[in-house]
C-alpha atoms as a PDB file:
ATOM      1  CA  UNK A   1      32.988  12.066   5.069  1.00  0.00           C
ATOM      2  CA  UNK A   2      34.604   8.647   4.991  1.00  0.00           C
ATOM      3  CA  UNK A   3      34.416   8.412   0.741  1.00  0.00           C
ATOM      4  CA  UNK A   4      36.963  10.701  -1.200  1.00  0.00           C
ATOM      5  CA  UNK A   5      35.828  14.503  -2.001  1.00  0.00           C
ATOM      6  CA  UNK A   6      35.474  13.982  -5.781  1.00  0.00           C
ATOM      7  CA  UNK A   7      32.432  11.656  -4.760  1.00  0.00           C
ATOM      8  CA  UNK A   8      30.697  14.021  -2.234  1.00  0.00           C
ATOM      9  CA  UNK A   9      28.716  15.487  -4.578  1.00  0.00           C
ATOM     10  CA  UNK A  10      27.610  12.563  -6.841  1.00  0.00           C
ATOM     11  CA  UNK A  11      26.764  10.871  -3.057  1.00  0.00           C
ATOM     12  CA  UNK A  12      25.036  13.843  -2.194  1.00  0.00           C
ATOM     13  CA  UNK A  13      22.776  14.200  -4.721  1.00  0.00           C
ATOM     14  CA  UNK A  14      22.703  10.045  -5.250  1.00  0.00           C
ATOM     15  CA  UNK A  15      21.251  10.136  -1.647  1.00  0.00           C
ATOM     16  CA  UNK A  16      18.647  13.190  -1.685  1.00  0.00           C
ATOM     17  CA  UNK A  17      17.265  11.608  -4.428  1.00  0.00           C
ATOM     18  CA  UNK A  18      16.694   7.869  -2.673  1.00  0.00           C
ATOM     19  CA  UNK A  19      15.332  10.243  -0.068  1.00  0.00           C
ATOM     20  CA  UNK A  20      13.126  11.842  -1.866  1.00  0.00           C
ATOM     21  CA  UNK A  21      11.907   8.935  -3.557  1.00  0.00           C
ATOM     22  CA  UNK A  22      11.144   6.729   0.305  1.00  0.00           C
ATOM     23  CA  UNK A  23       9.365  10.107   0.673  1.00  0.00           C
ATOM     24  CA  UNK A  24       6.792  10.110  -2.260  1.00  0.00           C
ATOM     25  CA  UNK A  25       6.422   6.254  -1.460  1.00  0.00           C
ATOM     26  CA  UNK A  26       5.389   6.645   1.835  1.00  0.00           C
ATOM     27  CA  UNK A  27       3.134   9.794   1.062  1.00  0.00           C
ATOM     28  CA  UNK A  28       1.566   7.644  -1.243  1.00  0.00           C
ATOM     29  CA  UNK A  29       0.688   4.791   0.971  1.00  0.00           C
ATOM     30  CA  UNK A  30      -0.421   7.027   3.124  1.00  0.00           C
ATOM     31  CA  UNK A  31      -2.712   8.809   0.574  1.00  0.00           C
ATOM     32  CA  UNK A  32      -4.074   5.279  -0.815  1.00  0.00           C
ATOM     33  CA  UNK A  33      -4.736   4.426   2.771  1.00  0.00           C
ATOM     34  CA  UNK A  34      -6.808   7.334   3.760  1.00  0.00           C
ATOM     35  CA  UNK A  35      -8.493   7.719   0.756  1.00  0.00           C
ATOM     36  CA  UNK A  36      -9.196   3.353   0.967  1.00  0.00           C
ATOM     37  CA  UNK A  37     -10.892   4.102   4.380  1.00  0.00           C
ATOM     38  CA  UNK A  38     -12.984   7.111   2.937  1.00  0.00           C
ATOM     39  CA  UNK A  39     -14.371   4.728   0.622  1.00  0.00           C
ATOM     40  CA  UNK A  40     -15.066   2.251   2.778  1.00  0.00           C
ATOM     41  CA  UNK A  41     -17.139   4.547   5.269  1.00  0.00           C
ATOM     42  CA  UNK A  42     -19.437   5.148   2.146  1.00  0.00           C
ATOM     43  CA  UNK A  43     -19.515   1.292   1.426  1.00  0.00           C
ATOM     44  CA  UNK A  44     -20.347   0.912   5.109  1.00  0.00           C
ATOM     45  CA  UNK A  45     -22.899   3.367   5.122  1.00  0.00           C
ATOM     46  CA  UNK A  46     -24.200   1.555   1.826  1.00  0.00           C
ATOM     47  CA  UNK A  47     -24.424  -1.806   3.543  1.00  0.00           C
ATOM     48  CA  UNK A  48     -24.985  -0.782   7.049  1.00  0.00           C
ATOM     49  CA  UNK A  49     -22.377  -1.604   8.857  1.00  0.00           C
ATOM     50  CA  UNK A  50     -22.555   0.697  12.534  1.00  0.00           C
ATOM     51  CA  UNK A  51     -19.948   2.784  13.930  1.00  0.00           C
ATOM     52  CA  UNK A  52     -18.915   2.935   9.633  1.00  0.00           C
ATOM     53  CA  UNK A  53     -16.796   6.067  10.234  1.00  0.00           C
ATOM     54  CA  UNK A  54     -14.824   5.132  13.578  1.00  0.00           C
ATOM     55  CA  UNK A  55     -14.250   1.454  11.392  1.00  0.00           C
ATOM     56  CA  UNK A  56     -13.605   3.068   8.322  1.00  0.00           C
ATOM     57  CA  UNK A  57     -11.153   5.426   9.425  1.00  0.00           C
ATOM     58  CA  UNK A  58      -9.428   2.765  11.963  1.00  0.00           C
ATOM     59  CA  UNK A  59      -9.409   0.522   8.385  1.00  0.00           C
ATOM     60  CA  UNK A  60      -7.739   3.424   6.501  1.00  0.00           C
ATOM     61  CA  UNK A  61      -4.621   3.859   9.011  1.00  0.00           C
ATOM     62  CA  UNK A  62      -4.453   0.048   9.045  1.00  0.00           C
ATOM     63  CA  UNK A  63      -4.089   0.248   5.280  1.00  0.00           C
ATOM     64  CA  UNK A  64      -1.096   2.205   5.470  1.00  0.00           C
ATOM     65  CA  UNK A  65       1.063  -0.627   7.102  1.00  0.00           C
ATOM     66  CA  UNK A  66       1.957  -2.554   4.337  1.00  0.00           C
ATOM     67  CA  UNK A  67       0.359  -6.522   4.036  1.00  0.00           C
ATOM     68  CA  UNK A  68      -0.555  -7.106   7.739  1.00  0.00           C
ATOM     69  CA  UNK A  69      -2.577  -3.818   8.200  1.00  0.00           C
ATOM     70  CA  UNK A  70      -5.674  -4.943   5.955  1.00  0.00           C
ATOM     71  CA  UNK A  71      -5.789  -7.823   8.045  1.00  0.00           C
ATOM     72  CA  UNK A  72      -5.963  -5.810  11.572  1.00  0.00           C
ATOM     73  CA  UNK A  73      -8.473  -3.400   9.710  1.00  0.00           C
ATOM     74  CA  UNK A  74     -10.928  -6.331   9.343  1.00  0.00           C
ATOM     75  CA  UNK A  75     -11.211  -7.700  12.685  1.00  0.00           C
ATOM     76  CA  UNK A  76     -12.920  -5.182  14.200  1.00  0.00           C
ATOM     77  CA  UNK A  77     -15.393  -4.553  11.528  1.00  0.00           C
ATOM     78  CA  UNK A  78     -15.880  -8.618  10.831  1.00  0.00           C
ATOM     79  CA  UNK A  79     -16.267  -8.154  15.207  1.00  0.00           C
ATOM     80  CA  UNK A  80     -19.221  -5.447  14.690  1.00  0.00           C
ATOM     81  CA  UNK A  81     -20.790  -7.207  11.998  1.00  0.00           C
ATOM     82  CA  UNK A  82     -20.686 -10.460  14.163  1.00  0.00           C
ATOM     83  CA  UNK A  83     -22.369  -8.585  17.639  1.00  0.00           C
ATOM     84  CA  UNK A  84     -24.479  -5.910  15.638  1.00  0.00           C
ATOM     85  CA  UNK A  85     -25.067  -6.679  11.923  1.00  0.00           C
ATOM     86  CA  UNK A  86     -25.765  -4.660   9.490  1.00  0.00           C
ATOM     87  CA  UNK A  87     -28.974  -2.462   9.140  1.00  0.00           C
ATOM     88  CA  UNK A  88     -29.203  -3.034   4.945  1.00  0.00           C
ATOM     89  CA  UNK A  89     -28.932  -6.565   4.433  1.00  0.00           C
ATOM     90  CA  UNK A  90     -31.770  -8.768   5.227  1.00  0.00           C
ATOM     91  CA  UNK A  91     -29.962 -12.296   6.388  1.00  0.00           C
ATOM     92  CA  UNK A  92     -29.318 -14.034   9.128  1.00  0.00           C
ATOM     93  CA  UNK A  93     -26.112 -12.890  11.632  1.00  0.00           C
ATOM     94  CA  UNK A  94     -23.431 -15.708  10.153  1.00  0.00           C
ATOM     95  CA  UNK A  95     -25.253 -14.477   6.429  1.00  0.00           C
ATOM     96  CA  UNK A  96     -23.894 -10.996   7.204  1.00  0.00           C
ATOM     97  CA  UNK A  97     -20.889 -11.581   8.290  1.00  0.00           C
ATOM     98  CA  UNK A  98     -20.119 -13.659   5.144  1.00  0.00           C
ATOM     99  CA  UNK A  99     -21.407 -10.797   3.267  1.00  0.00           C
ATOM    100  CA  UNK A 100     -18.864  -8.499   4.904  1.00  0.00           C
ATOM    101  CA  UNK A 101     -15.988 -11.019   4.857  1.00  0.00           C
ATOM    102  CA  UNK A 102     -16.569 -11.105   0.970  1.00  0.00           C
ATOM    103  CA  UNK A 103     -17.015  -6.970   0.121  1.00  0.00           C
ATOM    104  CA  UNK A 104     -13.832  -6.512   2.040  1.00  0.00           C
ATOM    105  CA  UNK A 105     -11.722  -8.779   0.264  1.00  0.00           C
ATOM    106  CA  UNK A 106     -13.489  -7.571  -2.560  1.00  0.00           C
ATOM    107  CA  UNK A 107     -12.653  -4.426  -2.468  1.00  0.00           C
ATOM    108  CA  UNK A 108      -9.067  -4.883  -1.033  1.00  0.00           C
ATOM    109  CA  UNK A 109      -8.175  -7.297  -3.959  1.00  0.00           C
ATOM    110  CA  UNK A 110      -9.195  -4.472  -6.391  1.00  0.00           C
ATOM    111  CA  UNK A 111      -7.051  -1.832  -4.140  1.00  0.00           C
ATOM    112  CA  UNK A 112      -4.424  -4.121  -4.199  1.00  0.00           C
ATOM    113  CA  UNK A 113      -4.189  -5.532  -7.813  1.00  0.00           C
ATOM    114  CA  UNK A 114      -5.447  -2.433  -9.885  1.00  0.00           C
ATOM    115  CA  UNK A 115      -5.586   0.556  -7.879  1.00  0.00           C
ATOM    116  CA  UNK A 116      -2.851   0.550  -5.823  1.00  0.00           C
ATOM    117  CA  UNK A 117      -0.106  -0.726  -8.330  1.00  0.00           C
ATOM    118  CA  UNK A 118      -0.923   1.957 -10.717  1.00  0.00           C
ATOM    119  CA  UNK A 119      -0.854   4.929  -8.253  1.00  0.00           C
ATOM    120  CA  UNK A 120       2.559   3.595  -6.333  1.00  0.00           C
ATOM    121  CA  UNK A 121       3.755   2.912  -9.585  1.00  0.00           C
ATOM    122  CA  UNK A 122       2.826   6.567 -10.235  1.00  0.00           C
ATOM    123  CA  UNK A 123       4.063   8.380  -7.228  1.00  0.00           C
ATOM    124  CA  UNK A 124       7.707   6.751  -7.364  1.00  0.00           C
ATOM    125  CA  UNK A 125       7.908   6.177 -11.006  1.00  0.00           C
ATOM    126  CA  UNK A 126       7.960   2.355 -11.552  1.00  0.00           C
ATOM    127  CA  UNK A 127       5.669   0.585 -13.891  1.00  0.00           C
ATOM    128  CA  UNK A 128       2.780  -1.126 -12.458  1.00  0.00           C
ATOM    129  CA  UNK A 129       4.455  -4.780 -13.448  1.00  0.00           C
ATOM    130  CA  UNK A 130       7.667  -4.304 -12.053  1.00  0.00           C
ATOM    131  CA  UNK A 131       5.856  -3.500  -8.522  1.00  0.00           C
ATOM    132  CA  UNK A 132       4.188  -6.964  -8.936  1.00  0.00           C
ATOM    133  CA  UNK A 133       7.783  -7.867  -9.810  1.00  0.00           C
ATOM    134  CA  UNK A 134       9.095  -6.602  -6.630  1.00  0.00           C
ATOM    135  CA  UNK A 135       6.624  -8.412  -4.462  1.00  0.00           C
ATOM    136  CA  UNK A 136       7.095 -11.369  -5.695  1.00  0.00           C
ATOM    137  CA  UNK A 137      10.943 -11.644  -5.615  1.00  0.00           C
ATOM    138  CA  UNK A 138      10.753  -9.885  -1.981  1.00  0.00           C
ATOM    139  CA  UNK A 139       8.209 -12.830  -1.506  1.00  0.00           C
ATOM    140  CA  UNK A 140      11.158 -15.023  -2.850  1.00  0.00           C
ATOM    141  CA  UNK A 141      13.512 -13.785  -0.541  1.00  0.00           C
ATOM    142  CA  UNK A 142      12.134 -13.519   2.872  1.00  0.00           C
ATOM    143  CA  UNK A 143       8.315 -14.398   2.688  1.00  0.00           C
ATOM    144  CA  UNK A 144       6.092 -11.820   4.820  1.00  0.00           C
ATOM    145  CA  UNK A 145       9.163  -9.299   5.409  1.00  0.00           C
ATOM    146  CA  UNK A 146      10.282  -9.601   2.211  1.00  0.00           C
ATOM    147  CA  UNK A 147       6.994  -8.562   0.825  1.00  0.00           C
ATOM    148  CA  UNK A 148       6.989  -5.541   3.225  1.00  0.00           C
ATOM    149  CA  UNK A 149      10.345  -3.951   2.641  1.00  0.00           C
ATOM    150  CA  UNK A 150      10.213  -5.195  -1.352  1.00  0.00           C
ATOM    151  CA  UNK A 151       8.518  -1.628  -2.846  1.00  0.00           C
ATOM    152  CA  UNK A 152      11.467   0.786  -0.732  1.00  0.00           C
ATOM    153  CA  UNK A 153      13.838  -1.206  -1.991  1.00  0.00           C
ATOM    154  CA  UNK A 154      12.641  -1.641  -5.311  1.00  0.00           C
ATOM    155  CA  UNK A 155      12.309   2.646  -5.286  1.00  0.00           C
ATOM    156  CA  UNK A 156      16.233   2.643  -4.204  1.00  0.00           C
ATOM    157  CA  UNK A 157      16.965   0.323  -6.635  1.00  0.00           C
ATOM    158  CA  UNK A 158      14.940   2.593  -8.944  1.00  0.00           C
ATOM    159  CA  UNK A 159      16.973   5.989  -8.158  1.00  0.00           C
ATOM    160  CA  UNK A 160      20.297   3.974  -8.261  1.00  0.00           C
ATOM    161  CA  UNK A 161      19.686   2.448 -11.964  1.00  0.00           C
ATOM    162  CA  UNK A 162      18.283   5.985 -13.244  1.00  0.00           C
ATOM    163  CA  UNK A 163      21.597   7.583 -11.914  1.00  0.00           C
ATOM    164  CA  UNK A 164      23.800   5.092 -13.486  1.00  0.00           C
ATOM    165  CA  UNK A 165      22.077   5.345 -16.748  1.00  0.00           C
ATOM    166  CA  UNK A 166      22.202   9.233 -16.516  1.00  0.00           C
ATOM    167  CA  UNK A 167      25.966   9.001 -15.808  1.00  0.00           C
ATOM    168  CA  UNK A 168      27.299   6.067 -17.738  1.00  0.00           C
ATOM    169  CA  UNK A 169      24.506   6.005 -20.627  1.00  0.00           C
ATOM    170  CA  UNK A 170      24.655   5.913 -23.937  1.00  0.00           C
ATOM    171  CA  UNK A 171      25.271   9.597 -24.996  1.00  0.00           C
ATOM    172  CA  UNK A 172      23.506  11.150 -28.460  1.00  0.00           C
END
């Protein structure tokens, strides 16, 4: 209401786009997140880790907050591995938890590096290396924050460019 009615529409449209695209982003994380935790119940399982589908699915909403939430995943599981070991792997108690510490940076560092810029990249349209270029400059910016808001930006950013270009582009 505040810009002049000739933009209305172009805002309109301009904005239920941006909207849709914060949308597919956060679908997305929430898909990688679930389907993260499903695998790791079967990697628990694997290894022997108890309680693997309480941890596993606690893991997989953890995943879904962006940076910190791997981190908050792990505790409790590093916590369980610690009191109760694991049932598959024949070492000693501080052995096991080492092994633990090590698959689930493992496996997060391959979420996190192949998986996960692929599939985001996929779901809101931005190549894989301009995600990594996103973190890094919202790394830049504001460290730890940065880092978390740097991917909705980057898909506003994304929807603002692709209307300019549509409106202002070269025309053939």
């Amino acid at each position: 209401a505040l810009f002049p009615k000739r933009y209305t529409l172009t805002l309109t449209i301009l904005a239920t786009d941006i909207d849709l695209s914060l949308q597919m982003f956060f679908r997305g994380q929430i898909v990688l997140g679930l389907l993260f935790g499903l695998f790791m119940v079967a990697v628990f399982l694997m290894i022997g880790v108890h309680y693997a589908l309480l941890l596993g699915a606690f893991l997989g909403v953890c995943e879904i907050i962006p940076v910190i939430g791997p981190a908050i995943g792990f505790i409790p599981i590093v916590l369980t591995v610690a009191f109760d070991g694991l049932d598959n792997v024949v070492l000693n108690r501080f052995a096991q938890v080492l092994v633990i510490f090590l698959v689930l940076n493992l496996v997060q560092w391959l979420k996190d590096n192949i998986v996960a810029p692929k599939y985001i990249g996929n779901v809101i349209g931005l190549h894989p290396v301009m995600i990594f270029i996103a973190i890094m400059i919202g790394a830049k910016l504001d460290g730890l924050s940065g880092i978390i808001v740097s991917l909705p930006v980057a898909c506003v950013i994304n929807v603002l460019v692709n209307h300019i270009l549509t409106r202002f582009g070269p025309t053939r």
